[in-house]
PDB file of N, CA and C in Angstrom:
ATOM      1  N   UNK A   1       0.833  -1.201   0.000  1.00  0.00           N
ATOM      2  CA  UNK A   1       0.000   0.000   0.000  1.00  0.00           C
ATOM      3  C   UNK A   1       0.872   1.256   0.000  1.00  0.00           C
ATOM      4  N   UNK A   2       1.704   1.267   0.714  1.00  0.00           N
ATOM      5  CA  UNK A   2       2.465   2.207   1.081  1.00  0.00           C
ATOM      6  C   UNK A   2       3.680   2.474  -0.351  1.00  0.00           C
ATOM      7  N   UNK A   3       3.830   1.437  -0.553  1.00  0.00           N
ATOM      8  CA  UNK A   3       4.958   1.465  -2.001  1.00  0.00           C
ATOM      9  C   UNK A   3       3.853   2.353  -3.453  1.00  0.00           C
ATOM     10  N   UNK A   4       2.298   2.093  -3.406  1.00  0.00           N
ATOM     11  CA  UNK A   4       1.422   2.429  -4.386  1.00  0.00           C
ATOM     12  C   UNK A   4       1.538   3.809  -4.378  1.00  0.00           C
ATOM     13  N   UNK A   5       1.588   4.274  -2.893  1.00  0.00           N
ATOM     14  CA  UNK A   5       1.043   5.389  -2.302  1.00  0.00           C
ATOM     15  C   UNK A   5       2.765   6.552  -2.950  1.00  0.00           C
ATOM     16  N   UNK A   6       3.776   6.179  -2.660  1.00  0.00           N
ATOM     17  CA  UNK A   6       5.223   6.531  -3.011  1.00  0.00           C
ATOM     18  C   UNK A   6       4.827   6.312  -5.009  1.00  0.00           C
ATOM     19  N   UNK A   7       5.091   5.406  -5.390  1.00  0.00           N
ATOM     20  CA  UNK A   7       4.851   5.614  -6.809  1.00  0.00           C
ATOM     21  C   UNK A   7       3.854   6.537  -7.338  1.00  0.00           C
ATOM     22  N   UNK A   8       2.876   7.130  -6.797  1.00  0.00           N
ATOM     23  CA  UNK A   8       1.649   7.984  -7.272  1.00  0.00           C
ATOM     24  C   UNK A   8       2.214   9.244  -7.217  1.00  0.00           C
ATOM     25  N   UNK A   9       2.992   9.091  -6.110  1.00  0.00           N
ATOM     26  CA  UNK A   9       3.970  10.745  -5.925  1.00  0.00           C
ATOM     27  C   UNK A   9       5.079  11.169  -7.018  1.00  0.00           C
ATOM     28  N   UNK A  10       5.557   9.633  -6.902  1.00  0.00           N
ATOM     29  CA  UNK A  10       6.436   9.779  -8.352  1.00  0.00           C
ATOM     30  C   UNK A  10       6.118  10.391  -9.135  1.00  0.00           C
ATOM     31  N   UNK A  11       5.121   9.841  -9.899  1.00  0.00           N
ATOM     32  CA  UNK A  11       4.334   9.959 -11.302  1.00  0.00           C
ATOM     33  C   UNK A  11       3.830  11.537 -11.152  1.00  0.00           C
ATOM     34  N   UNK A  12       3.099  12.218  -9.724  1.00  0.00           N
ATOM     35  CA  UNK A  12       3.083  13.467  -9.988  1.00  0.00           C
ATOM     36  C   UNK A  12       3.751  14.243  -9.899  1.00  0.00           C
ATOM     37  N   UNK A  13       4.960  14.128  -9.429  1.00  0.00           N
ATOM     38  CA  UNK A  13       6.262  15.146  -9.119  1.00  0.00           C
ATOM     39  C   UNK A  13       6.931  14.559 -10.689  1.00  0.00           C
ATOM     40  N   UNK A  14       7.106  13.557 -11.680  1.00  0.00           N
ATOM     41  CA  UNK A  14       7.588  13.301 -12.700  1.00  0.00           C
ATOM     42  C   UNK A  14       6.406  14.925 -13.921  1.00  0.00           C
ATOM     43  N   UNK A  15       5.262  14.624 -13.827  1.00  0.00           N
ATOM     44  CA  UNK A  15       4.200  15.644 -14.518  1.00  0.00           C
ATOM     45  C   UNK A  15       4.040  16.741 -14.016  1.00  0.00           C
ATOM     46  N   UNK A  16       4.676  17.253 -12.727  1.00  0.00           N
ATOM     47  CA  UNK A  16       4.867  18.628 -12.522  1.00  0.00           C
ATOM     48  C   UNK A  16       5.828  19.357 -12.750  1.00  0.00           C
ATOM     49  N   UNK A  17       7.281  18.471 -12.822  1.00  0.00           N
ATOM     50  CA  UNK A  17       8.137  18.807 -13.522  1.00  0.00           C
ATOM     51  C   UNK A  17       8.793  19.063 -14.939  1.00  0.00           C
ATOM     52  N   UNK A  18       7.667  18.162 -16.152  1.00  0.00           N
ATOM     53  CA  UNK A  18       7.421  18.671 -17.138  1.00  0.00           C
ATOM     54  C   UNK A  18       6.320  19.877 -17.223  1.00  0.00           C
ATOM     55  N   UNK A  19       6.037  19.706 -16.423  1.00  0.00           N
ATOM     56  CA  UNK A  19       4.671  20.943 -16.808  1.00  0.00           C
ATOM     57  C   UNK A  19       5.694  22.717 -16.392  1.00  0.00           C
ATOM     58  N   UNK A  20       6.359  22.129 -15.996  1.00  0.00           N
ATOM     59  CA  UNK A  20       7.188  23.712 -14.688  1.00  0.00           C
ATOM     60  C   UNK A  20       8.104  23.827 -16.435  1.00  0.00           C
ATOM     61  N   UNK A  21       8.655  22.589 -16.592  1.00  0.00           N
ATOM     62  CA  UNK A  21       9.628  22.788 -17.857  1.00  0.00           C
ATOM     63  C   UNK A  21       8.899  24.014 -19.377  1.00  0.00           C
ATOM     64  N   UNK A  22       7.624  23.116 -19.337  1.00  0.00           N
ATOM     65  CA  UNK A  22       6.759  24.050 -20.218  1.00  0.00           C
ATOM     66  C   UNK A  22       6.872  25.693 -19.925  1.00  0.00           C
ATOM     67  N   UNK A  23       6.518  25.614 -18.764  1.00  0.00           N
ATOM     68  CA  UNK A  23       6.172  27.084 -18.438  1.00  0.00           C
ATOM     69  C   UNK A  23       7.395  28.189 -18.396  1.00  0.00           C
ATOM     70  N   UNK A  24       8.693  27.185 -18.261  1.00  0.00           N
ATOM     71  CA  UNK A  24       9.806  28.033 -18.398  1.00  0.00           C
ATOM     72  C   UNK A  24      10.259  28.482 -20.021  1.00  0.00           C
ATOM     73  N   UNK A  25       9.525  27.264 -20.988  1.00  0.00           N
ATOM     74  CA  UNK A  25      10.040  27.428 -22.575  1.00  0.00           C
ATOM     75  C   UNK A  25       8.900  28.656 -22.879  1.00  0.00           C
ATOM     76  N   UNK A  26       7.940  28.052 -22.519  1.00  0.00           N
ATOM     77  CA  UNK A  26       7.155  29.611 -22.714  1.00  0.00           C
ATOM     78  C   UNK A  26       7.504  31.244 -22.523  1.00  0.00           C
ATOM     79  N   UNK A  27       8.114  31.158 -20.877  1.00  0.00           N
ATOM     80  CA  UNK A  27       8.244  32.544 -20.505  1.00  0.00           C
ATOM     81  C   UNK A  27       9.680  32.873 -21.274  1.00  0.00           C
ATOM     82  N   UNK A  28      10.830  32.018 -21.732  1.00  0.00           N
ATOM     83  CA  UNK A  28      12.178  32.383 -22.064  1.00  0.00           C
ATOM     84  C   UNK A  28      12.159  33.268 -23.022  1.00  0.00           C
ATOM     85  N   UNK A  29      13.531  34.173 -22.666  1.00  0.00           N
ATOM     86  CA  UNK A  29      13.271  35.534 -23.618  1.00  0.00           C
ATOM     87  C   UNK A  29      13.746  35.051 -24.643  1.00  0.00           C
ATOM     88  N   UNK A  30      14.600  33.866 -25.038  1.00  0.00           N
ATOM     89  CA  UNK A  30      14.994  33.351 -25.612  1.00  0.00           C
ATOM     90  C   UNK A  30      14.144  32.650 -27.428  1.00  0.00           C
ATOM     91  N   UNK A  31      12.608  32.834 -26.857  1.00  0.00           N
ATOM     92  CA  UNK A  31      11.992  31.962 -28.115  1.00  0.00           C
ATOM     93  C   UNK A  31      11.333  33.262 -28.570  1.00  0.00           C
ATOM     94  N   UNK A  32      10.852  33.206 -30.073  1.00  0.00           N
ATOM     95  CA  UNK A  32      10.608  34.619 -30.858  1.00  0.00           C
ATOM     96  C   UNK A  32       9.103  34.475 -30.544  1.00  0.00           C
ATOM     97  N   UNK A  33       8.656  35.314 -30.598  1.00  0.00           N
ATOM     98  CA  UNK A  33       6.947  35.329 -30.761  1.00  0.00           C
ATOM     99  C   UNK A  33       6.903  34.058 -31.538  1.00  0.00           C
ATOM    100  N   UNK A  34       6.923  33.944 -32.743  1.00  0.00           N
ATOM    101  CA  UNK A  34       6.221  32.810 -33.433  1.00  0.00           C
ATOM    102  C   UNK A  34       6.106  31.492 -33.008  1.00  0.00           C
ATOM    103  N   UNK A  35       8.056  31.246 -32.046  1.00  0.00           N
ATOM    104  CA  UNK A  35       7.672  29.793 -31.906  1.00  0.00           C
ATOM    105  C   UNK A  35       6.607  29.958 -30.062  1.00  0.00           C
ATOM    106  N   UNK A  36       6.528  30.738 -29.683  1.00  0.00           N
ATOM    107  CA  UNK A  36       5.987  31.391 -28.566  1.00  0.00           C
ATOM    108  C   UNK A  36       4.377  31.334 -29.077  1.00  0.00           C
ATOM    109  N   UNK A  37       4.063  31.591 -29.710  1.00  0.00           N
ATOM    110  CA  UNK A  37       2.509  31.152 -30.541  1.00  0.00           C
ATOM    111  C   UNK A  37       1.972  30.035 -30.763  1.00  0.00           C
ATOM    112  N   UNK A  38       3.160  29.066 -31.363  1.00  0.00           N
ATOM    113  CA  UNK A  38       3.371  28.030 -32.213  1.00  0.00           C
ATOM    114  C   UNK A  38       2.905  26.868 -30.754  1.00  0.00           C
ATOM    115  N   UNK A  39       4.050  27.011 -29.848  1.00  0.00           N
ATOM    116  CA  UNK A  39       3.934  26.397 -28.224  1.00  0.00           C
ATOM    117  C   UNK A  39       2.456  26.318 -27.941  1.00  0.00           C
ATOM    118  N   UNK A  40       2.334  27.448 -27.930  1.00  0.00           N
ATOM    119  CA  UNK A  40       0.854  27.867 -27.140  1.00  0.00           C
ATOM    120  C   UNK A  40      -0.804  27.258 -27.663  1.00  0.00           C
ATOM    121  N   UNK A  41      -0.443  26.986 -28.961  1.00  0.00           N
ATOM    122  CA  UNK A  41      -1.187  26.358 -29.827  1.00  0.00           C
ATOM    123  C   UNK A  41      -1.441  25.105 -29.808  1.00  0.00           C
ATOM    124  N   UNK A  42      -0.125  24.379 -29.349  1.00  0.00           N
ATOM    125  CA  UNK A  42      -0.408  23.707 -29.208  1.00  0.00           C
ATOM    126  C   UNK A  42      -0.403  23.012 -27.992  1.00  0.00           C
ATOM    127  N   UNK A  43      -0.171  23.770 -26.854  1.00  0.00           N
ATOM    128  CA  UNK A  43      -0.810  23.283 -26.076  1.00  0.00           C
ATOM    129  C   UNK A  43      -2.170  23.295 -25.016  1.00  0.00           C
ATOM    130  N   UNK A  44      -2.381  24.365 -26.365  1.00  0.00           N
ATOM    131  CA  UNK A  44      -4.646  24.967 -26.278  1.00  0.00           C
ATOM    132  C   UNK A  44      -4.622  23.264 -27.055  1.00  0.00           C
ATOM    133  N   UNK A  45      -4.510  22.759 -28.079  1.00  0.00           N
ATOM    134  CA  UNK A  45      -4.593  21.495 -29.067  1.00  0.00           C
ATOM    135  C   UNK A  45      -5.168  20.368 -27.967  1.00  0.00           C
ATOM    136  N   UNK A  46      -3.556  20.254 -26.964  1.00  0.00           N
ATOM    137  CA  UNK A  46      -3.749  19.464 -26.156  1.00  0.00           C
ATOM    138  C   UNK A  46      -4.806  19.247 -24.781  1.00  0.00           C
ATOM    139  N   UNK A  47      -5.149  20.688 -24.475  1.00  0.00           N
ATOM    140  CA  UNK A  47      -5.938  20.840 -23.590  1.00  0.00           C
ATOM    141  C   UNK A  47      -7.131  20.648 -23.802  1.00  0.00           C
ATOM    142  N   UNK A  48      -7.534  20.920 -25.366  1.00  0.00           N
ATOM    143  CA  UNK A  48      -9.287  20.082 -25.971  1.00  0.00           C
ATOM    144  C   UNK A  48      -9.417  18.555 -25.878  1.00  0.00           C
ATOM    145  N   UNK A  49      -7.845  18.226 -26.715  1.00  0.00           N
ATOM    146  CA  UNK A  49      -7.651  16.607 -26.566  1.00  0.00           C
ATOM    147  C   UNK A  49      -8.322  15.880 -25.395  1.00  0.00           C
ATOM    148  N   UNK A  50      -7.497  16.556 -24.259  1.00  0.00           N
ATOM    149  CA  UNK A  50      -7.789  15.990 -23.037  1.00  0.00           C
ATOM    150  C   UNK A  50      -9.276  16.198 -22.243  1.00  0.00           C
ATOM    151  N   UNK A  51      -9.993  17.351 -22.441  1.00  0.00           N
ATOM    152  CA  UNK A  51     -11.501  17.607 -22.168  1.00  0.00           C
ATOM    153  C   UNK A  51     -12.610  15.942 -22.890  1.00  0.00           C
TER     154      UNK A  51
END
């Protein structure tokens, strides 16, 4: 039970840490508007997917 309970944490500290990754490619001054659009698009895409 306790090992289920540790793996579930995994798995959400593994998907919060891609999600934190996202949010940093987004804000970087580094990407131009377009691919900054391009991102964002698709991850409005993904957010219908998943509804």
């Amino acid at each position: 039970m306790k090992r289920l309970v540790l793996f579930r944490g995994a798995v959400l500290w593994v998907d919060f840490a891609s999600w934190r990754q996202q949010m940093l490619l987004l804000n970087s001054a580094a990407l131009t508007g377009a691919q900054r659009g391009q991102l964002r698009s698709v991850m409005q895409a993904q957010g219908r997917s998943g509804q």
